[in-house]
N, C-alpha and C. Protein backbone atom coordinates (compact mmCIF):
# COMPACT_ATOMS: atom_id res chain seq x y z
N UNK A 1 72.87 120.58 74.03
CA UNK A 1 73.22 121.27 72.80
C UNK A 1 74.75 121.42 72.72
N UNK A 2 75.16 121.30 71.78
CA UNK A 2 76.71 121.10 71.35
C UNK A 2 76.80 122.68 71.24
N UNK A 3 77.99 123.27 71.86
CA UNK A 3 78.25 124.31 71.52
C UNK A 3 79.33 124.65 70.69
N UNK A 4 79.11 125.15 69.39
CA UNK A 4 80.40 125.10 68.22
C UNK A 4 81.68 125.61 68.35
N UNK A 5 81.58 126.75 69.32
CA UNK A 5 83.13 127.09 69.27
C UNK A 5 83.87 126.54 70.82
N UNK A 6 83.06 125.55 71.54
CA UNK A 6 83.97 124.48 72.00
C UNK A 6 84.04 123.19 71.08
N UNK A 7 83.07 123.10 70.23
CA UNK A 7 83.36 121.93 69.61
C UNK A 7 84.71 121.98 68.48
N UNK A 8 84.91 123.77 68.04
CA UNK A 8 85.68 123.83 66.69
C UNK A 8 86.71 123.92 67.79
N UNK A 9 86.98 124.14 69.20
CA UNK A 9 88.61 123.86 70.32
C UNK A 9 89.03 122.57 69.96
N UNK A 10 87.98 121.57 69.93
CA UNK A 10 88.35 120.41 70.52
C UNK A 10 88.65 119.37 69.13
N UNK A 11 88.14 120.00 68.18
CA UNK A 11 88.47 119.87 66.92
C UNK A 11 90.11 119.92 66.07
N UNK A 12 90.20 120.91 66.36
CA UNK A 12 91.36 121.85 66.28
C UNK A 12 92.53 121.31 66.79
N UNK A 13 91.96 121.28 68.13
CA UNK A 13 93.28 120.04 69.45
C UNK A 13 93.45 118.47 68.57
N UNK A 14 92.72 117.98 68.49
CA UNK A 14 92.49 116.88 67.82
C UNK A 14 94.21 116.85 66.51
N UNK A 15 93.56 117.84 65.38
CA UNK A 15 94.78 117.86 64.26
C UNK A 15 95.82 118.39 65.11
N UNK A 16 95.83 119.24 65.95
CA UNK A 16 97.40 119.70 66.36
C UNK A 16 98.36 118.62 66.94
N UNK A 17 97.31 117.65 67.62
CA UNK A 17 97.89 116.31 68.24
C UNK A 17 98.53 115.39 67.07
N UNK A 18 97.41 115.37 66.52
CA UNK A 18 97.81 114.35 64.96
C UNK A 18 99.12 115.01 64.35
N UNK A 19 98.94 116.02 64.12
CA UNK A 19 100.32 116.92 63.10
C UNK A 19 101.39 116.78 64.07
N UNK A 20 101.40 116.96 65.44
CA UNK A 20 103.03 116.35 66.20
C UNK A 20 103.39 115.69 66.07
N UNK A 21 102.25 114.15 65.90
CA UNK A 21 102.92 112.82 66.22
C UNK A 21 103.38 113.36 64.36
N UNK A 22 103.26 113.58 63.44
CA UNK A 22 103.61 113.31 62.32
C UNK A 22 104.92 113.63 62.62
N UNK A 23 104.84 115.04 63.00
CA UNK A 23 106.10 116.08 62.98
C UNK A 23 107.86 115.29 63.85
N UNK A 24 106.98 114.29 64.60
CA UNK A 24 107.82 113.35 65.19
C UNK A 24 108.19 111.96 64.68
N UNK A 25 107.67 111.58 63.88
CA UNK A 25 108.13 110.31 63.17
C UNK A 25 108.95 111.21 61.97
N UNK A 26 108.35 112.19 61.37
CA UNK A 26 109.28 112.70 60.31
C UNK A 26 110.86 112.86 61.03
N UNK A 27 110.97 113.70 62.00
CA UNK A 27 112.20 114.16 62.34
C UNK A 27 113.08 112.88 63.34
N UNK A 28 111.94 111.69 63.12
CA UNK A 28 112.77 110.57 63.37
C UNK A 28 113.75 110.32 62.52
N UNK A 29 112.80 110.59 61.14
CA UNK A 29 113.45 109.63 60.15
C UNK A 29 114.48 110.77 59.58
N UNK A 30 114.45 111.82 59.59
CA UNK A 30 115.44 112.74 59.32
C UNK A 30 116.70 112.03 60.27
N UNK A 31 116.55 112.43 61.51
CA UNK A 31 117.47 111.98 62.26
C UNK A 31 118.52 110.73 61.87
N UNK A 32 117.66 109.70 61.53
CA UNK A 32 117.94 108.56 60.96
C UNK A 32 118.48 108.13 59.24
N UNK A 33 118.60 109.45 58.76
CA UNK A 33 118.70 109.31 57.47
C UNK A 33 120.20 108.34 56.52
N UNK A 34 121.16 108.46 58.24
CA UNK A 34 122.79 108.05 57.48
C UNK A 34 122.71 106.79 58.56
N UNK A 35 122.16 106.23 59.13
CA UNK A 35 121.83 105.18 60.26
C UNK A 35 121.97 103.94 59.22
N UNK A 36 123.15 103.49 59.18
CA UNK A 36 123.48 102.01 58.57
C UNK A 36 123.15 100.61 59.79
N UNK A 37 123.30 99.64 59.29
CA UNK A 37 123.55 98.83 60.13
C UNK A 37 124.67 98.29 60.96
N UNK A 38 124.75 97.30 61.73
CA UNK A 38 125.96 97.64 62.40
C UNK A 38 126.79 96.42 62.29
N UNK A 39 126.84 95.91 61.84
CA UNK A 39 127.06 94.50 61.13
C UNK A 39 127.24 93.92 59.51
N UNK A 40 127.84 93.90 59.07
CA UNK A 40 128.05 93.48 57.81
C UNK A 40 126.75 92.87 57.05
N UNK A 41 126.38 93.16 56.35
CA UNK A 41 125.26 92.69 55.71
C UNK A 41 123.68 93.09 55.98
N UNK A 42 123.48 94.13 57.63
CA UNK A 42 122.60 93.88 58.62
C UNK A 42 121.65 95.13 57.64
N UNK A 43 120.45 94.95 58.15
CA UNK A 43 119.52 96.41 57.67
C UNK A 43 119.76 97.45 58.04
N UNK A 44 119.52 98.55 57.40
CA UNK A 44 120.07 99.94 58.11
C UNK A 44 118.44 100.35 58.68
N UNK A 45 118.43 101.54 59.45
CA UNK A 45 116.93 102.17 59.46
C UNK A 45 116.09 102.01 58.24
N UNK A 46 114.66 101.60 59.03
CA UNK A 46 113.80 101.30 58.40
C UNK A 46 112.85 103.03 58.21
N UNK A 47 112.91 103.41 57.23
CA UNK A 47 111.97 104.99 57.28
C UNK A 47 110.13 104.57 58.09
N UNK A 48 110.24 105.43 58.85
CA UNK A 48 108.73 105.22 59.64
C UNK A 48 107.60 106.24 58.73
N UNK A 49 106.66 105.86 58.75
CA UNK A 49 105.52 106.38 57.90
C UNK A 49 103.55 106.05 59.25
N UNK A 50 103.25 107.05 59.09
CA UNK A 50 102.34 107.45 59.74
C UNK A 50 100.78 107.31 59.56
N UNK A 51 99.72 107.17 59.77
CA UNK A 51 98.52 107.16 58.87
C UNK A 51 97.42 107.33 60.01
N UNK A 52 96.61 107.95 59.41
CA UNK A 52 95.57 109.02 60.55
C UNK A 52 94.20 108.13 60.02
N UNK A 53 93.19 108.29 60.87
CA UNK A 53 91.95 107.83 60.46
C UNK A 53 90.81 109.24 61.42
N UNK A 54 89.88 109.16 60.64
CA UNK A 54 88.55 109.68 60.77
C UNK A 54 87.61 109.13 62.04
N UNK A 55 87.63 110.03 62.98
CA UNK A 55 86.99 109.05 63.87
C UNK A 55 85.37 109.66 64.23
N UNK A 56 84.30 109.69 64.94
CA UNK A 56 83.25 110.48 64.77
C UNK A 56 83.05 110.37 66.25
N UNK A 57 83.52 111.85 66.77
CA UNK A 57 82.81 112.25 68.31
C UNK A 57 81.42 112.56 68.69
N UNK A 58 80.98 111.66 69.20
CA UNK A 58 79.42 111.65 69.22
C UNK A 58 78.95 112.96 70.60
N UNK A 59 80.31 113.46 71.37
CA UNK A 59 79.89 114.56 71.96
C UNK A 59 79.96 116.06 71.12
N UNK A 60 80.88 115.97 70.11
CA UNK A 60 80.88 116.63 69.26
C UNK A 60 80.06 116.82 68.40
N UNK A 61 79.29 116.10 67.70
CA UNK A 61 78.98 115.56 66.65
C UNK A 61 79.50 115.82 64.96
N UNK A 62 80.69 115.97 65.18
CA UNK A 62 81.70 116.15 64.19
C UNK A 62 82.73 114.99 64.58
N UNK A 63 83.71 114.93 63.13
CA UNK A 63 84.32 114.03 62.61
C UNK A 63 85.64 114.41 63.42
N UNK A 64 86.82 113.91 63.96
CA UNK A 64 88.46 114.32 64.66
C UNK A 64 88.86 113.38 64.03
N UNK A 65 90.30 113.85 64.40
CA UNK A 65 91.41 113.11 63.63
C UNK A 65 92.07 112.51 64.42
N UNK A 66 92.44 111.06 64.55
CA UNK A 66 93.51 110.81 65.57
C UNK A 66 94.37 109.63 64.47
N UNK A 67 95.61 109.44 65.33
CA UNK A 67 96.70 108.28 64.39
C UNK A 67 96.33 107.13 64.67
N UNK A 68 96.09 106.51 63.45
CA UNK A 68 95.75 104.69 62.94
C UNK A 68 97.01 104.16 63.41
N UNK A 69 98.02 104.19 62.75
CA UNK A 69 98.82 103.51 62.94
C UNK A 69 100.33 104.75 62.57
N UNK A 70 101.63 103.77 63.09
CA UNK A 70 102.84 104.04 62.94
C UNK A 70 103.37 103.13 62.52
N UNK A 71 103.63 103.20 60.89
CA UNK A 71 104.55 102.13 60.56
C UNK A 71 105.49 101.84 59.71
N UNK A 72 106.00 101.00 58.79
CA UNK A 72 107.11 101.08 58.16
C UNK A 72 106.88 101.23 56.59
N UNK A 73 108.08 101.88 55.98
CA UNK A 73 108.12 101.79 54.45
C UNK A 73 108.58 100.58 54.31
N UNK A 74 107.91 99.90 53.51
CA UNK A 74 108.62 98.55 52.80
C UNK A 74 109.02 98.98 51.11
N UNK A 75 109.84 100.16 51.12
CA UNK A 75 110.38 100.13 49.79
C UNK A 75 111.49 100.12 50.25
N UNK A 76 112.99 99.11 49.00
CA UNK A 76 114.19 98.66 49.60
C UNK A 76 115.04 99.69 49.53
N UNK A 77 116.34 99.18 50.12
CA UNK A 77 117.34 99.91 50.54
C UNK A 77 117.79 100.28 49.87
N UNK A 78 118.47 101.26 49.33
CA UNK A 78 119.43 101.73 48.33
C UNK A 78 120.96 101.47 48.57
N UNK A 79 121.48 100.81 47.99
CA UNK A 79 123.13 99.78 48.31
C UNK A 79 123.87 101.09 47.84
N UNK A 80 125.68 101.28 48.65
CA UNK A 80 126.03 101.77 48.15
C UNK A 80 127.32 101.19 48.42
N UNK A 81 128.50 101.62 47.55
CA UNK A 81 130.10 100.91 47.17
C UNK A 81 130.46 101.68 48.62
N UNK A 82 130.64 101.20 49.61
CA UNK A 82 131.59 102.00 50.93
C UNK A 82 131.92 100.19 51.86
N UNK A 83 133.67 100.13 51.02
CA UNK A 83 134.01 99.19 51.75
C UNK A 83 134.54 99.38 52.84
N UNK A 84 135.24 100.42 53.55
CA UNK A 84 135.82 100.87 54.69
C UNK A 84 134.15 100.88 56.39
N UNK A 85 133.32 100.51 55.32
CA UNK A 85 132.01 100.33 56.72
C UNK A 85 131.47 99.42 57.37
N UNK A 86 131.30 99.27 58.65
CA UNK A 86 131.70 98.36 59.43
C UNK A 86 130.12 97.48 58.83
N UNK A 87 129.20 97.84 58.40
CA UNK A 87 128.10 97.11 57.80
C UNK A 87 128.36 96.80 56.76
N UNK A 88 129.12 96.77 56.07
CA UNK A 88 129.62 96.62 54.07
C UNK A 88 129.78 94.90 54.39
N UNK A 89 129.16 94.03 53.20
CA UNK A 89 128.94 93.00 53.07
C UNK A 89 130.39 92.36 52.09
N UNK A 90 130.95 91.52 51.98
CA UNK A 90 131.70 90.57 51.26
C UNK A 90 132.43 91.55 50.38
N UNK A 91 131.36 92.09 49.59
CA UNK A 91 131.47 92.43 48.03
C UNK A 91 132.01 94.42 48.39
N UNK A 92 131.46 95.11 50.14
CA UNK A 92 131.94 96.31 50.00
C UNK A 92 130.52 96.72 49.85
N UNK A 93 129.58 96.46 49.76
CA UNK A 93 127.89 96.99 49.32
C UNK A 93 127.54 97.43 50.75
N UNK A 94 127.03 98.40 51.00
CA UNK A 94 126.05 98.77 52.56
C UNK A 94 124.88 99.24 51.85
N UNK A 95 123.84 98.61 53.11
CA UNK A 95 122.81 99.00 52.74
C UNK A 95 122.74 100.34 53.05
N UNK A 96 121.62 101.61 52.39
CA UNK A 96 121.74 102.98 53.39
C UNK A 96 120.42 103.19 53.31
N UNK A 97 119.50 103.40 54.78
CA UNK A 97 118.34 103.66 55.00
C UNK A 97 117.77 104.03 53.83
N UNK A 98 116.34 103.88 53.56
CA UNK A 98 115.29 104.02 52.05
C UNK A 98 114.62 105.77 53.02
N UNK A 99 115.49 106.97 53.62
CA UNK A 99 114.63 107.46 54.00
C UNK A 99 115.34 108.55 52.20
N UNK A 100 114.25 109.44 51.65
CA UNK A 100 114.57 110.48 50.98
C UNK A 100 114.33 111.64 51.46
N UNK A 101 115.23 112.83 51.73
CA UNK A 101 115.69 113.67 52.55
C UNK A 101 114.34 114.92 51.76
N UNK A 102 114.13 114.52 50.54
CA UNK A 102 113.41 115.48 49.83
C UNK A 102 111.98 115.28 50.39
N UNK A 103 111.72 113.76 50.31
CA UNK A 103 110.30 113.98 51.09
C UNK A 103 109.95 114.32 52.31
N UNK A 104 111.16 113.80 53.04
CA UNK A 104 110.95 113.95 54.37
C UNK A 104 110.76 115.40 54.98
N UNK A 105 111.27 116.30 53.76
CA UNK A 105 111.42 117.93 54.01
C UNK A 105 109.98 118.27 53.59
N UNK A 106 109.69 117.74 52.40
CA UNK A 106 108.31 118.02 51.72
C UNK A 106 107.28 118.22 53.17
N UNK A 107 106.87 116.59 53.49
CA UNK A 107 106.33 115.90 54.45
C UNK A 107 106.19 116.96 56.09
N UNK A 108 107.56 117.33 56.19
CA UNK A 108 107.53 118.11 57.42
C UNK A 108 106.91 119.78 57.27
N UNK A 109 106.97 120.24 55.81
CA UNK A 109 106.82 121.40 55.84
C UNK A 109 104.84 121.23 55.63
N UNK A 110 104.48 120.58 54.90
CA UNK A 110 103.14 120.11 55.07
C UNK A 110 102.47 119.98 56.40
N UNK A 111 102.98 119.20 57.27
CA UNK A 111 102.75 118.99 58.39
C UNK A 111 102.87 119.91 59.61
N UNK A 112 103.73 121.24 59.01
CA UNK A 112 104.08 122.50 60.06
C UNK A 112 102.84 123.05 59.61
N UNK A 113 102.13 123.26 58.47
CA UNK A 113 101.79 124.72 57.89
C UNK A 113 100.10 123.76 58.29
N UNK A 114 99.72 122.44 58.09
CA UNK A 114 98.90 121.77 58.81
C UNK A 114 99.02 122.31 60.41
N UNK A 115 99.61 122.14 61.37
CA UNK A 115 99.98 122.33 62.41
C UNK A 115 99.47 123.39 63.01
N UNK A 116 100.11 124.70 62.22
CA UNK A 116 99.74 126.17 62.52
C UNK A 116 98.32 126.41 61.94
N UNK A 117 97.76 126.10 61.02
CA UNK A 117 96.79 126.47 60.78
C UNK A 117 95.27 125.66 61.73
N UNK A 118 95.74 124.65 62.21
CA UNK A 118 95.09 124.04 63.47
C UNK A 118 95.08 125.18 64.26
N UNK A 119 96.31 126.00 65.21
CA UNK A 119 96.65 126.62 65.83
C UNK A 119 95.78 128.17 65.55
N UNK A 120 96.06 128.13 64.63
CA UNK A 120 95.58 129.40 64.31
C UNK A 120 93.49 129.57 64.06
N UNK A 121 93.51 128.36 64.16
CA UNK A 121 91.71 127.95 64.63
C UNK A 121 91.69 127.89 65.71
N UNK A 122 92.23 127.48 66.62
CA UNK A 122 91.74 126.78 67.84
C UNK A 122 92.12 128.71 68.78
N UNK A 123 93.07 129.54 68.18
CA UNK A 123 93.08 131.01 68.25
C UNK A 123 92.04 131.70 68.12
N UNK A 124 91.42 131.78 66.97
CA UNK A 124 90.09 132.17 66.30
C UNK A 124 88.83 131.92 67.14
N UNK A 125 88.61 130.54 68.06
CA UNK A 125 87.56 130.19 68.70
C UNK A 125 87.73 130.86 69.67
N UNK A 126 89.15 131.08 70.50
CA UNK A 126 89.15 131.82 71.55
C UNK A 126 88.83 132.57 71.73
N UNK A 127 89.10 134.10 70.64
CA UNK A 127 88.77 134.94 70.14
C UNK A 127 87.42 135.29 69.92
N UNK A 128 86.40 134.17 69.60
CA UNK A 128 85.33 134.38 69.35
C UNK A 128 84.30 134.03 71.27
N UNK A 129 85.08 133.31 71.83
CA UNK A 129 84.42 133.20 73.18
C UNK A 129 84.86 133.93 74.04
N UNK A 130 85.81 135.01 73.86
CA UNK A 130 85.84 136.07 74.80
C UNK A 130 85.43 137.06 74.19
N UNK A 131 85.08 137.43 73.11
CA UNK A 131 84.44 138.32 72.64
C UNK A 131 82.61 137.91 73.05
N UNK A 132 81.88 136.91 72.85
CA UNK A 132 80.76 136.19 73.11
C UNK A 132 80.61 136.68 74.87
N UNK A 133 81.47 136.25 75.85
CA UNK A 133 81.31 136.25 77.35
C UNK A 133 81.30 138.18 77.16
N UNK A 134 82.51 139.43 76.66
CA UNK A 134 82.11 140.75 76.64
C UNK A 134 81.05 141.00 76.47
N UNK A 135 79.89 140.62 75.61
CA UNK A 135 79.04 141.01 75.26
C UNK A 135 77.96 140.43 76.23
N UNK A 136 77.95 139.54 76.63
CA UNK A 136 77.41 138.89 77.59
C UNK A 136 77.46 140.00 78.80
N UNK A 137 78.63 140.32 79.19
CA UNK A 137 79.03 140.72 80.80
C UNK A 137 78.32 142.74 79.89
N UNK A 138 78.48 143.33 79.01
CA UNK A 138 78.07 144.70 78.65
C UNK A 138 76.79 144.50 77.89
C-alpha cells in the first residue's frame, strides 16, 4: 500500500528539483545577458531554455516531474551600432545575446514562488507524519 504522505514527500522533492534546475539555467542566462562574442562577427550567448516532462512513478502511483531537456532559444540576435567592440563586424554591428532581462525576471520569479510552494508541501507532509506517529505513541 502506497502511503500518501510519503508519496506527497517524494512528490514535492520531485518539483523542488525541477524548479532549481530552472532557477539555474535562468540565472545562467541572466548572468549572460551582456556576453558578446569574442571575435568580430562571432555569436554572442545563446539564451538557454528548459522543458520538464510528466513522468508516472509506478511506486508512487502518481505522476513527478523531472527535466526533458536543456536547450536553446533559436530566436535571433538583436544587432547593435558599438564599433569600439572587439566582436563588431566590418560595418560596427555586434551581435548582443537574444536573452530579455524582463522575461528572464518574469521566469525566475515564477519559478521561486513554484519552488516554495513545493517546499511548503513537502513541510505540510512532515507536519502531518509527526503529528500521525504522536498519536500513534499517546
Amino acid at each position: 500500500m502506497i502511503d500518501p504522505l510519503v508519496a506527497s514527500s517524494k512528490l514535492s522533492s520531485s518539483g523542488l528539483e525541477a524548479q532549481s534546475a530552472r532557477l539555474r539555467v535562468i540565472s545562467e542566462n541572466v548572468a549572460n545577458a551582456q556576453s558578446t562574442g569574442r571575435t568580430p562577427g562571432s555569436d554572442p550567448y545563446t539564451r538557454k531554455t528548459i522543458t520538464f516532462k510528466s513522468e508516472l512513478d509506478r511506486t508512487l502511483g502518481a505522476a513527478s516531474v523531472t527535466v526533458k531537456d536543456v536547450g536553446q532559444d533559436e530566436s535571433a540576435y538583436p544587432v547593435e551600432y558599438d564599433p569600439g567592440n572587439p566582436a563588431a563586424d566590418e560595418n560596427g554591428m555586434v551581435k548582443k545575446p537574444n536573452v530579455n532581462m524582463l522575461i528572464e525576471m518574469a521566469d525566475m520569479r515564477e519559478a521561486n514562488r513554484s519552488y516554495q510552494a513545493n517546499l511548503q508541501m513537502m513541510k505540510q507532509a512532515r507536519a502531518m507524519i509527526s503529528a500521525t506517529i504522536d498519536l500513534m505513541r499517546g
